[in-house]
PDB file of N, CA and C in Angstrom:
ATOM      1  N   UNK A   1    -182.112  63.757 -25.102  1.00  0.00           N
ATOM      2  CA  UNK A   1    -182.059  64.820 -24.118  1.00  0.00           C
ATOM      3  C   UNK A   1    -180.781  64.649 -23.305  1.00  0.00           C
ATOM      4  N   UNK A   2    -180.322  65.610 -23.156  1.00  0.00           N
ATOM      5  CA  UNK A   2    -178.844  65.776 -22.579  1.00  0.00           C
ATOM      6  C   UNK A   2    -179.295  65.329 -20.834  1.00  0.00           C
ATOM      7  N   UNK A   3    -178.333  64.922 -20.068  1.00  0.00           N
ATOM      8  CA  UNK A   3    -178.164  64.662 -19.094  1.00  0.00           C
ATOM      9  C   UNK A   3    -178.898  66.200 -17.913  1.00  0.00           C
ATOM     10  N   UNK A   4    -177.968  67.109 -18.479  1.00  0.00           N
ATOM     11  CA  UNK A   4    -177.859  68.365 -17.341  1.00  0.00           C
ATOM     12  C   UNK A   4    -179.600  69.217 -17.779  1.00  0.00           C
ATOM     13  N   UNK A   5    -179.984  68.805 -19.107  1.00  0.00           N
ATOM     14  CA  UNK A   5    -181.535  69.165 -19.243  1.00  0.00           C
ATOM     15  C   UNK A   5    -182.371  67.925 -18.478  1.00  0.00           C
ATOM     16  N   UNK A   6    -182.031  66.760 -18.580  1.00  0.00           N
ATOM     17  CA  UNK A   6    -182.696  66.018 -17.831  1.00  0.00           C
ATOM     18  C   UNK A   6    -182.811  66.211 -15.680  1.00  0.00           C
ATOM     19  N   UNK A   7    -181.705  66.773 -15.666  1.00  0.00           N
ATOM     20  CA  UNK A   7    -181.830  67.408 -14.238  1.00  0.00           C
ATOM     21  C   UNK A   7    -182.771  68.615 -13.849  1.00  0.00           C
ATOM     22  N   UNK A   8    -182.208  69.247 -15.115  1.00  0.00           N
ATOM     23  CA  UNK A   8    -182.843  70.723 -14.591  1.00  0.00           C
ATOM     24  C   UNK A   8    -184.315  70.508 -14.796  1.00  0.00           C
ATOM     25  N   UNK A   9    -184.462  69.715 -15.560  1.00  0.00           N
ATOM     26  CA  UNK A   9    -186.104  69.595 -15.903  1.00  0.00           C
ATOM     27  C   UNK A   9    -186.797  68.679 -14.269  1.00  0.00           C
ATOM     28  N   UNK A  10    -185.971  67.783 -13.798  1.00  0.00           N
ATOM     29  CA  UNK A  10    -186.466  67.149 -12.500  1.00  0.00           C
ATOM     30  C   UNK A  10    -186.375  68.216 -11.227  1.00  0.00           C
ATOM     31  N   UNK A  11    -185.083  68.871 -11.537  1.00  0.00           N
ATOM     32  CA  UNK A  11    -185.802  70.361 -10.314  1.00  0.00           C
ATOM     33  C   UNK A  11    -186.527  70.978 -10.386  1.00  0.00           C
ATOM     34  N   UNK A  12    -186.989  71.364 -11.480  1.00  0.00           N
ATOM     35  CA  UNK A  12    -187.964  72.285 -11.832  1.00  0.00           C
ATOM     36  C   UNK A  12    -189.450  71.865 -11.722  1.00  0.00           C
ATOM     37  N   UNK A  13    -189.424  70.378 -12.172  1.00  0.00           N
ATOM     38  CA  UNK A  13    -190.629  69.444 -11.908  1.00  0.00           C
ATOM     39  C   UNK A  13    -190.869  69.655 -10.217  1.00  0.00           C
ATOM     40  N   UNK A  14    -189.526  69.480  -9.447  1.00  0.00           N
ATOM     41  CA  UNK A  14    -190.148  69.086  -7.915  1.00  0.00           C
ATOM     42  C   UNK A  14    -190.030  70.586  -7.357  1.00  0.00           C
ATOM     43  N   UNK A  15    -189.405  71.242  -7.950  1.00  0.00           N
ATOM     44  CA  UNK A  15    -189.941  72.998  -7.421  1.00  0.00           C
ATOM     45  C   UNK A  15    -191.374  73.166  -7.854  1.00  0.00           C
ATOM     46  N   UNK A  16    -192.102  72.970  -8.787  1.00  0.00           N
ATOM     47  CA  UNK A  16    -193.277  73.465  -9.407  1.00  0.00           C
ATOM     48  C   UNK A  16    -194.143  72.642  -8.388  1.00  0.00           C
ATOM     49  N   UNK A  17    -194.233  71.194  -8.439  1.00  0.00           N
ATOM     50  CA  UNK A  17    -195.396  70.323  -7.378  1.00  0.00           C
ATOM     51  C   UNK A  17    -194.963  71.168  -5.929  1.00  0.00           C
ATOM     52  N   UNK A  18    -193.908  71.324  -5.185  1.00  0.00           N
ATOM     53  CA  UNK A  18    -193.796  71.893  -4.379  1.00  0.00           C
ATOM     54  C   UNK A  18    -194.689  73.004  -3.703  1.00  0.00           C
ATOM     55  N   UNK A  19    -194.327  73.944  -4.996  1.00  0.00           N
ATOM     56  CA  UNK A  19    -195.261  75.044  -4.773  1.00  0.00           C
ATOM     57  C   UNK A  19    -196.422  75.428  -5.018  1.00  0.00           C
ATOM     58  N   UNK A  20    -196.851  74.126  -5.671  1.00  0.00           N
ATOM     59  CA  UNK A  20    -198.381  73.623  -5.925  1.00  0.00           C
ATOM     60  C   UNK A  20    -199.060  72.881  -4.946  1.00  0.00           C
ATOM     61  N   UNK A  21    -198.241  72.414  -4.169  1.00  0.00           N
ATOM     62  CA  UNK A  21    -198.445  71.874  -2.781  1.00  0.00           C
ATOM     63  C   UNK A  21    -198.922  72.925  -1.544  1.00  0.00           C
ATOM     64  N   UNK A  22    -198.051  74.183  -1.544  1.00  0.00           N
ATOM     65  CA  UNK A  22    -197.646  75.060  -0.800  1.00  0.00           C
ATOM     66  C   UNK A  22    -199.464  76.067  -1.215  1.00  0.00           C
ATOM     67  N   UNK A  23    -199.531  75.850  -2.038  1.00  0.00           N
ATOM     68  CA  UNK A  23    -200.499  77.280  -2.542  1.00  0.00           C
ATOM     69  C   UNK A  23    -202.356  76.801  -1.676  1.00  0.00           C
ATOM     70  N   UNK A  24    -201.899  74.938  -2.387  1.00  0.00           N
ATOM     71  CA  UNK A  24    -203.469  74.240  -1.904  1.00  0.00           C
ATOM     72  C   UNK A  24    -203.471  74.173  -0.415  1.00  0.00           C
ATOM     73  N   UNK A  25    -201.811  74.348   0.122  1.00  0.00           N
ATOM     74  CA  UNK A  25    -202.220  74.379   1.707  1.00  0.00           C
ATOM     75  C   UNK A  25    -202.406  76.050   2.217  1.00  0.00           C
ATOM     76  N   UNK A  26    -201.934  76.830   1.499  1.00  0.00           N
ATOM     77  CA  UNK A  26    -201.911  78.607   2.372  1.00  0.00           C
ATOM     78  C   UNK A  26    -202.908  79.465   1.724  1.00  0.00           C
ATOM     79  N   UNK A  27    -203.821  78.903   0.738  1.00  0.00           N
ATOM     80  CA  UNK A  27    -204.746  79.370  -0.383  1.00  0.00           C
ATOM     81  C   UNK A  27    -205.648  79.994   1.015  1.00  0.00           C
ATOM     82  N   UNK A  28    -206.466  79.335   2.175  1.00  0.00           N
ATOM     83  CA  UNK A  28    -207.412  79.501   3.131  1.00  0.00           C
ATOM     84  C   UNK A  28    -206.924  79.675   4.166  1.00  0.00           C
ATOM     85  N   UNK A  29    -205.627  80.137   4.304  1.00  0.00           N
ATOM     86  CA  UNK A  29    -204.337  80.424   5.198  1.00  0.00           C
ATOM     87  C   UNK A  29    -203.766  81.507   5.338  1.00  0.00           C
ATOM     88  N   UNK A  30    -203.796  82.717   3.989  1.00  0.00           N
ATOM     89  CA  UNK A  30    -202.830  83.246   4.106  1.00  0.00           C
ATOM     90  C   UNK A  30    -204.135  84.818   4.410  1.00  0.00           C
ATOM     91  N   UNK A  31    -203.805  85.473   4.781  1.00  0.00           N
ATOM     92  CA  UNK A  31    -204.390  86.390   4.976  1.00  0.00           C
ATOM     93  C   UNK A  31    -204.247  87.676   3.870  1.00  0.00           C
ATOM     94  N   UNK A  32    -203.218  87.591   3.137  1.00  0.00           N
ATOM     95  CA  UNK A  32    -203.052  89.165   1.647  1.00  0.00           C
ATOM     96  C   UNK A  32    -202.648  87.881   0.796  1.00  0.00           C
ATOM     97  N   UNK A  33    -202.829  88.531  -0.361  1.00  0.00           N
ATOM     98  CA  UNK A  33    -202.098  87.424  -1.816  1.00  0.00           C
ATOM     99  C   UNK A  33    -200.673  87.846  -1.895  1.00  0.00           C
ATOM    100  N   UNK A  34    -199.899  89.130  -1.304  1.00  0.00           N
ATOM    101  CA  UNK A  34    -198.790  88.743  -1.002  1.00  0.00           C
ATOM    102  C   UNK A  34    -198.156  87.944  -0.168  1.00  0.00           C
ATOM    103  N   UNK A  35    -198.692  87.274   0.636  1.00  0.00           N
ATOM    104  CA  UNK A  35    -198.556  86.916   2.056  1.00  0.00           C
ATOM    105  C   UNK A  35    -198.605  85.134   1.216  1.00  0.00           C
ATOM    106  N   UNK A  36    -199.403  84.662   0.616  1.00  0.00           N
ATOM    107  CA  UNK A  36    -199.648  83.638  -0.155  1.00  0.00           C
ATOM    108  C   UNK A  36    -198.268  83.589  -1.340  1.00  0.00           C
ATOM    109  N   UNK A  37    -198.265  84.577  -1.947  1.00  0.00           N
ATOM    110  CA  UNK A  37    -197.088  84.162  -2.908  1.00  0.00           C
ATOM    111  C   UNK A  37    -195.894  84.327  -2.343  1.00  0.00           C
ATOM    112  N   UNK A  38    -195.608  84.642  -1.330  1.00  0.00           N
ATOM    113  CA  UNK A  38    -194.374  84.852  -0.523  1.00  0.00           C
ATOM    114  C   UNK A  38    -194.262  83.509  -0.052  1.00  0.00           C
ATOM    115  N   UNK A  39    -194.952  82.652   0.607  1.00  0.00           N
ATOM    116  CA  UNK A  39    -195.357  81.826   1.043  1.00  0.00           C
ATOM    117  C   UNK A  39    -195.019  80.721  -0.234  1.00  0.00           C
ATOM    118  N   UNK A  40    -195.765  80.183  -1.286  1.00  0.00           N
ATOM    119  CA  UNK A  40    -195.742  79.689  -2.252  1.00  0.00           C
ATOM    120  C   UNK A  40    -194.574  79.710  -2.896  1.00  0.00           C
ATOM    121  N   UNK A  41    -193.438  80.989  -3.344  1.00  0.00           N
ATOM    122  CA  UNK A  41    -192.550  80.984  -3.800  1.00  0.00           C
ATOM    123  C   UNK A  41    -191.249  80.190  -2.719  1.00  0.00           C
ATOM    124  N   UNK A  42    -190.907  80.268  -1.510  1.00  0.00           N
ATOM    125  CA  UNK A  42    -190.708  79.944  -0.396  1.00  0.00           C
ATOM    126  C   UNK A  42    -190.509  78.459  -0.437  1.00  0.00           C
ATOM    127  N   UNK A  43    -191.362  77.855  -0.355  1.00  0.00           N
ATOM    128  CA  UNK A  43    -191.836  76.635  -0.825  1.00  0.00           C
ATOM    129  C   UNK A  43    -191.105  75.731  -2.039  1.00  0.00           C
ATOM    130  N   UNK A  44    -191.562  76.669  -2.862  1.00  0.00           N
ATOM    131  CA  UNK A  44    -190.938  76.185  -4.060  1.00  0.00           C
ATOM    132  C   UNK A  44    -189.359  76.067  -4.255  1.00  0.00           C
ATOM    133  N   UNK A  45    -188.584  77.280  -3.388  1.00  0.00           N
ATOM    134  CA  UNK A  45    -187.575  77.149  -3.600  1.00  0.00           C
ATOM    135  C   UNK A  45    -187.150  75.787  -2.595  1.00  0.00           C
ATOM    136  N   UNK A  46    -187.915  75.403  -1.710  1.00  0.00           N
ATOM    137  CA  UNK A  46    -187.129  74.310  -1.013  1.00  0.00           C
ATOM    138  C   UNK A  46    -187.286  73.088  -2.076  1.00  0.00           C
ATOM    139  N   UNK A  47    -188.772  73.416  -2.852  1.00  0.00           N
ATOM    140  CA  UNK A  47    -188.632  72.274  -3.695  1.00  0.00           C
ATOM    141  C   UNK A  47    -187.174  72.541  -4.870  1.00  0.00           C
ATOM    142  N   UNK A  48    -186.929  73.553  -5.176  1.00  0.00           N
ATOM    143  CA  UNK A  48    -185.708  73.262  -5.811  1.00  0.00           C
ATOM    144  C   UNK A  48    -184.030  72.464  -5.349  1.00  0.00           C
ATOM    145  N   UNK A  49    -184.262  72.655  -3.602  1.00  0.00           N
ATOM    146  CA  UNK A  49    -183.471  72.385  -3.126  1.00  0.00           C
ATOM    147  C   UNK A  49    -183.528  70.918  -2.938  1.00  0.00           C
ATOM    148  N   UNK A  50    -184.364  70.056  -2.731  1.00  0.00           N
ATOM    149  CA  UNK A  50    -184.956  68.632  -2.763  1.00  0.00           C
ATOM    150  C   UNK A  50    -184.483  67.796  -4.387  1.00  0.00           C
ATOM    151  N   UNK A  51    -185.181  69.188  -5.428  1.00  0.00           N
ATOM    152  CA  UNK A  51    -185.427  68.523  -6.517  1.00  0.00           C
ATOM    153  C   UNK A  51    -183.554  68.162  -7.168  1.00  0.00           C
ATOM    154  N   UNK A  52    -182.561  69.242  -6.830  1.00  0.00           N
ATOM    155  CA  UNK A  52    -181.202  69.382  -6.766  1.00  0.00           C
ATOM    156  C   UNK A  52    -180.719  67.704  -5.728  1.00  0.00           C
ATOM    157  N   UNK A  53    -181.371  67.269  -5.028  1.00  0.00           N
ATOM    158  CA  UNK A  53    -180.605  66.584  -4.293  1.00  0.00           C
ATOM    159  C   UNK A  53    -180.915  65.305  -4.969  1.00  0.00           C
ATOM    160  N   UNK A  54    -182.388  65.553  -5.682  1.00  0.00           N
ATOM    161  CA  UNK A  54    -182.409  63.685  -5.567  1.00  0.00           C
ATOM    162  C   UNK A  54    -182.237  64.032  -7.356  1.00  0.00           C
ATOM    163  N   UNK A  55    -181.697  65.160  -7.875  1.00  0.00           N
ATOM    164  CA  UNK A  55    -181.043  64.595  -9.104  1.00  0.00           C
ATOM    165  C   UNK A  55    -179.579  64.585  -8.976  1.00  0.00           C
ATOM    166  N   UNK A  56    -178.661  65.141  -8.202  1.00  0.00           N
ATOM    167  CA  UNK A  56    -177.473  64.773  -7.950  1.00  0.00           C
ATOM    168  C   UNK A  56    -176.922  63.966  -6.832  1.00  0.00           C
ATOM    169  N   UNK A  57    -178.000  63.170  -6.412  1.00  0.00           N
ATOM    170  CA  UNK A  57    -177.135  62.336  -5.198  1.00  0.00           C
ATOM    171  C   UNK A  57    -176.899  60.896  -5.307  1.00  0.00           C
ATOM    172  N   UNK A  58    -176.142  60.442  -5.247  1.00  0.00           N
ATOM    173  CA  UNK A  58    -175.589  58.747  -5.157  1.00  0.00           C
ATOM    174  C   UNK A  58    -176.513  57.918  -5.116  1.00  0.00           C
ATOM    175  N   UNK A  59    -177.369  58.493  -3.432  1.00  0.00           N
ATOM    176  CA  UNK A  59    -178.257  57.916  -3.091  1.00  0.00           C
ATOM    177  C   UNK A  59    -179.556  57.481  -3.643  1.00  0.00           C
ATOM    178  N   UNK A  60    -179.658  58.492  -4.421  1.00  0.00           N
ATOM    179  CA  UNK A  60    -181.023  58.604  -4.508  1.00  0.00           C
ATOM    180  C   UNK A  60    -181.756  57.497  -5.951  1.00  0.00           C
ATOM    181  N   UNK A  61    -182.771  56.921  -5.583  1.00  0.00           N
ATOM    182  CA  UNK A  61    -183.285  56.621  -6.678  1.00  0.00           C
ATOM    183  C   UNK A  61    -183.376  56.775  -8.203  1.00  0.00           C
ATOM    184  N   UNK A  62    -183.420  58.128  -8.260  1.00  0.00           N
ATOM    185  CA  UNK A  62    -184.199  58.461  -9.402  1.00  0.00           C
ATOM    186  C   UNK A  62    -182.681  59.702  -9.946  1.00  0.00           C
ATOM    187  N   UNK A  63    -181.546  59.428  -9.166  1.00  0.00           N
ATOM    188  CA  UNK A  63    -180.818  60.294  -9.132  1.00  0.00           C
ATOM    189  C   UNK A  63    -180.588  60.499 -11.573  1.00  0.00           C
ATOM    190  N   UNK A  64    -180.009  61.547 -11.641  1.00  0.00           N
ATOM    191  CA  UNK A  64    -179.496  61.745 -12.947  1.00  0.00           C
ATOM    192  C   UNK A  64    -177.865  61.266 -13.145  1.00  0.00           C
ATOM    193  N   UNK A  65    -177.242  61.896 -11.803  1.00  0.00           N
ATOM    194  CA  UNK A  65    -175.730  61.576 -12.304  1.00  0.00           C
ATOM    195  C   UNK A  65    -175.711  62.491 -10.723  1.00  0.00           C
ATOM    196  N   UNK A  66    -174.544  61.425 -10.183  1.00  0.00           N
ATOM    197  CA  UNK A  66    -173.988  62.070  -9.305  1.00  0.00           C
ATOM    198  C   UNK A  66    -173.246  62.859  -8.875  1.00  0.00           C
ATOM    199  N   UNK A  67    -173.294  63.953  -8.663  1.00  0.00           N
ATOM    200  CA  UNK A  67    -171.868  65.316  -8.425  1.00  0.00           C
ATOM    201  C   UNK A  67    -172.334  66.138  -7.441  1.00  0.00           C
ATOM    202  N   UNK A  68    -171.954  66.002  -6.368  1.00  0.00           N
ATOM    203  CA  UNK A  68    -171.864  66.794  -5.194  1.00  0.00           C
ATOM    204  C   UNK A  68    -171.618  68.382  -5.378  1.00  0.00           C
ATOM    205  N   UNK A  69    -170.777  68.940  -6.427  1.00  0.00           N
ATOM    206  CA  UNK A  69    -170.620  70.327  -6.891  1.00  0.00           C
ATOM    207  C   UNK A  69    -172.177  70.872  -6.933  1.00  0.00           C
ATOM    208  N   UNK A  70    -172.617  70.133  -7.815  1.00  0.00           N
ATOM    209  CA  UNK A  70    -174.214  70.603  -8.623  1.00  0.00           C
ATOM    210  C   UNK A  70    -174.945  70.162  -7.039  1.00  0.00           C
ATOM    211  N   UNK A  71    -174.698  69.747  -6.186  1.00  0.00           N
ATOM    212  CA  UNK A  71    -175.713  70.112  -4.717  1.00  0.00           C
ATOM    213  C   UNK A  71    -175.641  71.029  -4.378  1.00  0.00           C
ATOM    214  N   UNK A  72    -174.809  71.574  -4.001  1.00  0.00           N
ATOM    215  CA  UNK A  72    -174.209  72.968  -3.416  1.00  0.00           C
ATOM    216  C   UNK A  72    -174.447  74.313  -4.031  1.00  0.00           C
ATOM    217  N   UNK A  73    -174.549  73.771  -5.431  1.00  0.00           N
ATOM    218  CA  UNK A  73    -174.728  74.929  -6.522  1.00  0.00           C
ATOM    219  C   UNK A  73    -176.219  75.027  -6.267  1.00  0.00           C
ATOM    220  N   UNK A  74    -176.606  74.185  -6.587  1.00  0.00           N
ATOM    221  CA  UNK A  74    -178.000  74.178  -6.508  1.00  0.00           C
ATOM    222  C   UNK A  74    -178.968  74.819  -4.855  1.00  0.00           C
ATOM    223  N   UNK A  75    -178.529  74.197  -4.053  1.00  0.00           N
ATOM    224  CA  UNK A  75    -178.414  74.140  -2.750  1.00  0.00           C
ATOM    225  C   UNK A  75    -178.066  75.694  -2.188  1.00  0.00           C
ATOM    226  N   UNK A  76    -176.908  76.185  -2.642  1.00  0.00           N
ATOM    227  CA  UNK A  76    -176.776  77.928  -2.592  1.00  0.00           C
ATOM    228  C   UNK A  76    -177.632  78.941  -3.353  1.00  0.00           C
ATOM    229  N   UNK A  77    -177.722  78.164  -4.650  1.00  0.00           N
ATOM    230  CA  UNK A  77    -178.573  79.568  -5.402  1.00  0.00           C
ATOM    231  C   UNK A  77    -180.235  79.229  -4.991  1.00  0.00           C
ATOM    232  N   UNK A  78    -180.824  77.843  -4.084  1.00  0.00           N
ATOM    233  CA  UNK A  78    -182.354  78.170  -3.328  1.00  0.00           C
ATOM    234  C   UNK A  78    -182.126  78.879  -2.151  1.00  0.00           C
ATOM    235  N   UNK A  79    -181.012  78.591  -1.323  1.00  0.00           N
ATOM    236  CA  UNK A  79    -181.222  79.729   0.094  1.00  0.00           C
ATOM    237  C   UNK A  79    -181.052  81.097  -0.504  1.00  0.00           C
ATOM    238  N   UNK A  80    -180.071  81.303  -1.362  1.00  0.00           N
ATOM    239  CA  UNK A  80    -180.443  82.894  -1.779  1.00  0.00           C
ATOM    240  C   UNK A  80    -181.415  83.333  -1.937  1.00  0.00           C
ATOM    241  N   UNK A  81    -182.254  82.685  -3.099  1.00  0.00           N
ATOM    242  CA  UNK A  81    -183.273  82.967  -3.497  1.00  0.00           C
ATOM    243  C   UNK A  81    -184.453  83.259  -2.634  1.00  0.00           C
ATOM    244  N   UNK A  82    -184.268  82.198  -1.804  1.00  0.00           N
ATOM    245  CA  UNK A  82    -185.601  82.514  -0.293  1.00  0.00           C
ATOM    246  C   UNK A  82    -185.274  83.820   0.681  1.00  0.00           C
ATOM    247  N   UNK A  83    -183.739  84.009   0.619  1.00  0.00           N
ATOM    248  CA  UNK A  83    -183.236  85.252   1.449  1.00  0.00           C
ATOM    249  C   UNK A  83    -183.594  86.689   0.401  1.00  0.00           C
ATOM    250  N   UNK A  84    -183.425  86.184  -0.411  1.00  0.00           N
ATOM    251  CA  UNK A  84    -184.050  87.583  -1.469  1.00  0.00           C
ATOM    252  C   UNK A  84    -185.256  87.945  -1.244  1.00  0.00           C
ATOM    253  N   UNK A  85    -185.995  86.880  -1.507  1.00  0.00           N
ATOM    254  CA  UNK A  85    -187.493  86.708  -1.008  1.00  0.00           C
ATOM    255  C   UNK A  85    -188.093  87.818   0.029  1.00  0.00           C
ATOM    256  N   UNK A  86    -187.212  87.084   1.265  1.00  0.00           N
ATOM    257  CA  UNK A  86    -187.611  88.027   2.643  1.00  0.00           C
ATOM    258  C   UNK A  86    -187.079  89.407   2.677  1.00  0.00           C
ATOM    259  N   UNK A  87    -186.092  89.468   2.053  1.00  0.00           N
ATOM    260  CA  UNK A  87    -185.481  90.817   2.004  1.00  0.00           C
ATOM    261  C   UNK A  87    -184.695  90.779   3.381  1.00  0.00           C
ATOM    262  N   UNK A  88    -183.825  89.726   3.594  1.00  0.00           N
ATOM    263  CA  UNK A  88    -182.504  89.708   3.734  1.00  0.00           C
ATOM    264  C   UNK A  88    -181.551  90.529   3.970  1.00  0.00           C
ATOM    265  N   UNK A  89    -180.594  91.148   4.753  1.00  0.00           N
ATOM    266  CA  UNK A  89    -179.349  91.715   4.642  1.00  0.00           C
ATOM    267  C   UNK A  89    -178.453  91.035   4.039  1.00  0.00           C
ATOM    268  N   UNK A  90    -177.010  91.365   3.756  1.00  0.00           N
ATOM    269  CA  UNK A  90    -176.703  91.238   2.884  1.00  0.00           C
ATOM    270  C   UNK A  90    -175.616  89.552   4.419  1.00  0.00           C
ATOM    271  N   UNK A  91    -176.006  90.042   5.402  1.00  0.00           N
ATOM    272  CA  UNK A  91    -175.090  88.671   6.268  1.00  0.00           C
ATOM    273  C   UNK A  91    -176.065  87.631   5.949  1.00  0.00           C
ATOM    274  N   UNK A  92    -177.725  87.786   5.646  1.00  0.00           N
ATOM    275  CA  UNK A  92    -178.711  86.817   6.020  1.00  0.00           C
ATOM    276  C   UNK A  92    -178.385  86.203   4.371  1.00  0.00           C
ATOM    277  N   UNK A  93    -178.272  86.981   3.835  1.00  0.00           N
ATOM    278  CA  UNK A  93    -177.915  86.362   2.176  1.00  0.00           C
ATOM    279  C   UNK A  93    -176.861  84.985   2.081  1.00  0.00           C
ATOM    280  N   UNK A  94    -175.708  85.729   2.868  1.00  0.00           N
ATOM    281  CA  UNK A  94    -174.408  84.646   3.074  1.00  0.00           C
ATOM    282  C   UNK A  94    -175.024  83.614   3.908  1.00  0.00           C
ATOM    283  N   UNK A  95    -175.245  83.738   4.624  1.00  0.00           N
ATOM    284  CA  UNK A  95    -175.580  82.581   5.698  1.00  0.00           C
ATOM    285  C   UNK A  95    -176.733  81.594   5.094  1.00  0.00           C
ATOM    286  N   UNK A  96    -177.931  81.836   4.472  1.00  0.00           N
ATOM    287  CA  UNK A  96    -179.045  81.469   3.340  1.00  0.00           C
ATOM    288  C   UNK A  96    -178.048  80.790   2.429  1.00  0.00           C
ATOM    289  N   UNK A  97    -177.071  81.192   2.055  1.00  0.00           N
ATOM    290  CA  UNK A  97    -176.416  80.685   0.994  1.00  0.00           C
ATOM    291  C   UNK A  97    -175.635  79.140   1.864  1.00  0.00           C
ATOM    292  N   UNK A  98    -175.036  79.419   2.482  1.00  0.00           N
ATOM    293  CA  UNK A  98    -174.003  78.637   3.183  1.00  0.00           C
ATOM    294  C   UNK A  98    -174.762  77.718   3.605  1.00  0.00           C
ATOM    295  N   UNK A  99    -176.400  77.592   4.257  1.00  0.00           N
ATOM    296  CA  UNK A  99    -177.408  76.790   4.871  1.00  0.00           C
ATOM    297  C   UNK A  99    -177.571  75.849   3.364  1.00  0.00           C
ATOM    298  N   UNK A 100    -178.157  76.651   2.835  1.00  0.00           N
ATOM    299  CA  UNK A 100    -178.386  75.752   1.730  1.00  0.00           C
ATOM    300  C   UNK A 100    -177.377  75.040   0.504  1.00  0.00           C
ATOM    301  N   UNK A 101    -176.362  75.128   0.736  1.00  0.00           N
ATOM    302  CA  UNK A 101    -175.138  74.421   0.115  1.00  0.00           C
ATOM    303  C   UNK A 101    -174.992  73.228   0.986  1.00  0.00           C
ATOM    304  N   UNK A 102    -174.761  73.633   2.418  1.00  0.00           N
ATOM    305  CA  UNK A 102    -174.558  72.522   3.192  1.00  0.00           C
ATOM    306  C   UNK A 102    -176.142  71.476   3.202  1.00  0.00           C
ATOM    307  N   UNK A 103    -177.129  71.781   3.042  1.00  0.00           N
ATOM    308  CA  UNK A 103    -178.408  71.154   2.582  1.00  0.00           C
ATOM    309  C   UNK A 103    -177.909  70.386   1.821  1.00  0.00           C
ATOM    310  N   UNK A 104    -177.753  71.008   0.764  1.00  0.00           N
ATOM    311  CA  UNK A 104    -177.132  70.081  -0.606  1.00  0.00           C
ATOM    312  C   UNK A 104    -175.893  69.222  -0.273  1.00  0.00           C
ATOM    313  N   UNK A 105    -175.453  69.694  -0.214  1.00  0.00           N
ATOM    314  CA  UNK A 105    -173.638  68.785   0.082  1.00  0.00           C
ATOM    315  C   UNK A 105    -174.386  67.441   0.841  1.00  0.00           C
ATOM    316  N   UNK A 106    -175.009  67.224   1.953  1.00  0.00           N
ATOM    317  CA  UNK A 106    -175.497  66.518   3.192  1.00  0.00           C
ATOM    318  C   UNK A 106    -176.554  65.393   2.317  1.00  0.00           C
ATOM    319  N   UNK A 107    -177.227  66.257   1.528  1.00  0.00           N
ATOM    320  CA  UNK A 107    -178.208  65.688   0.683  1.00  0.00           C
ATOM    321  C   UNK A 107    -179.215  64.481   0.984  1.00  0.00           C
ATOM    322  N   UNK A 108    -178.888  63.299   0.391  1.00  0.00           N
ATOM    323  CA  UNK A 108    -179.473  62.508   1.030  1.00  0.00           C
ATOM    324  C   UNK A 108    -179.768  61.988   2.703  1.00  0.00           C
ATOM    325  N   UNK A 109    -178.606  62.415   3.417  1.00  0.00           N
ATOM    326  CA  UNK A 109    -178.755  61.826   4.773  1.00  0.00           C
ATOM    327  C   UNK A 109    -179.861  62.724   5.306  1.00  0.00           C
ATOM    328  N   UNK A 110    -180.330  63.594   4.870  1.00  0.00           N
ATOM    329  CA  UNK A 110    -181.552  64.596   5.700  1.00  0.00           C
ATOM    330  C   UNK A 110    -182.850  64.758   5.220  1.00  0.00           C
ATOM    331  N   UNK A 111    -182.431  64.299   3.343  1.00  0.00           N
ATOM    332  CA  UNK A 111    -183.424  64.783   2.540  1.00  0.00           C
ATOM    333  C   UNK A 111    -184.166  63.577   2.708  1.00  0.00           C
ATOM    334  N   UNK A 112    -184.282  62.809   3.055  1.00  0.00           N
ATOM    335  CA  UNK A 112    -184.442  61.086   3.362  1.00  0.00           C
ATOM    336  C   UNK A 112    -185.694  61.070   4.416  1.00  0.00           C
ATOM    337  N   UNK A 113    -186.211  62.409   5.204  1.00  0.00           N
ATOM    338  CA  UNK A 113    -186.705  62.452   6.027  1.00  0.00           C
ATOM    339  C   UNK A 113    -187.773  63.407   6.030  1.00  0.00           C
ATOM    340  N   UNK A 114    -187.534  63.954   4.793  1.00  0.00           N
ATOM    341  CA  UNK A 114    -188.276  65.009   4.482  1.00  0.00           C
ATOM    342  C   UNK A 114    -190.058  64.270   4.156  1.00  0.00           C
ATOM    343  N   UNK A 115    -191.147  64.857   4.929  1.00  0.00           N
ATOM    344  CA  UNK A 115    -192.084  63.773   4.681  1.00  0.00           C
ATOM    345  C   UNK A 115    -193.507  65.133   4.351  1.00  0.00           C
ATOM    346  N   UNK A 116    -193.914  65.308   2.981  1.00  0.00           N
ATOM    347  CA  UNK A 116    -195.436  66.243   3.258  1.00  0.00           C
ATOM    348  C   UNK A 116    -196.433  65.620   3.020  1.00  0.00           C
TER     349      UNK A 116
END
């Protein structure tokens, strides 16, 4: 298995528990099932943003290979995705984007603290 499938498969792993996390907590929470998958998807994308850090960071344990590019990448295309989500303007898009690159870029020093 190639390196960059071995990543994408560990984001995707910690996006999926994420939002499997997210569903068992807003399941008796959310008041519409849109309101729940909005919620759940949400979630998940931070787990993509987590799952991006601890496969590209120095720091990290379980890292794949380190490259700060692939944080940012990663890191920009989950704040989009959550700004899409909400339905966003097109400034809340940029700024979603820019939040979550700098997430990524920062990576370990924040993600380190992250506790559910």
């Amino acid at each position: 298995m190639s390196t960059l499938a071995k990543a994408l498969l560990l984001i995707c792993l910690f996006g999926g528990v994420t939002a499997l996390y997210a569903l068992f907590q807003l399941i008796f929470e959310a008041e519409t099932l849109n309101e729940l998958a909005l919620g759940v998807a949400t979630f998940g994308c931070l787990g993509l943003l987590l799952g991006g850090i601890f496969a590209f960071d120095e720091r990290s344990e379980i890292k794949i290979r380190a490259n700060a590019f692939a944080r940012i990448a990663v890191g920009s295309i989950a704040g989009v995705a959550v700004s899409l989500l909400w339905g966003w303007p097109g400034e809340g898009v940029a700024l979603s984007a820019l939040v979550g690159g700098s997430l990524g870029y920062f990576g370990m020093v924040w993600a380190k603290y992250v506790d559910f």
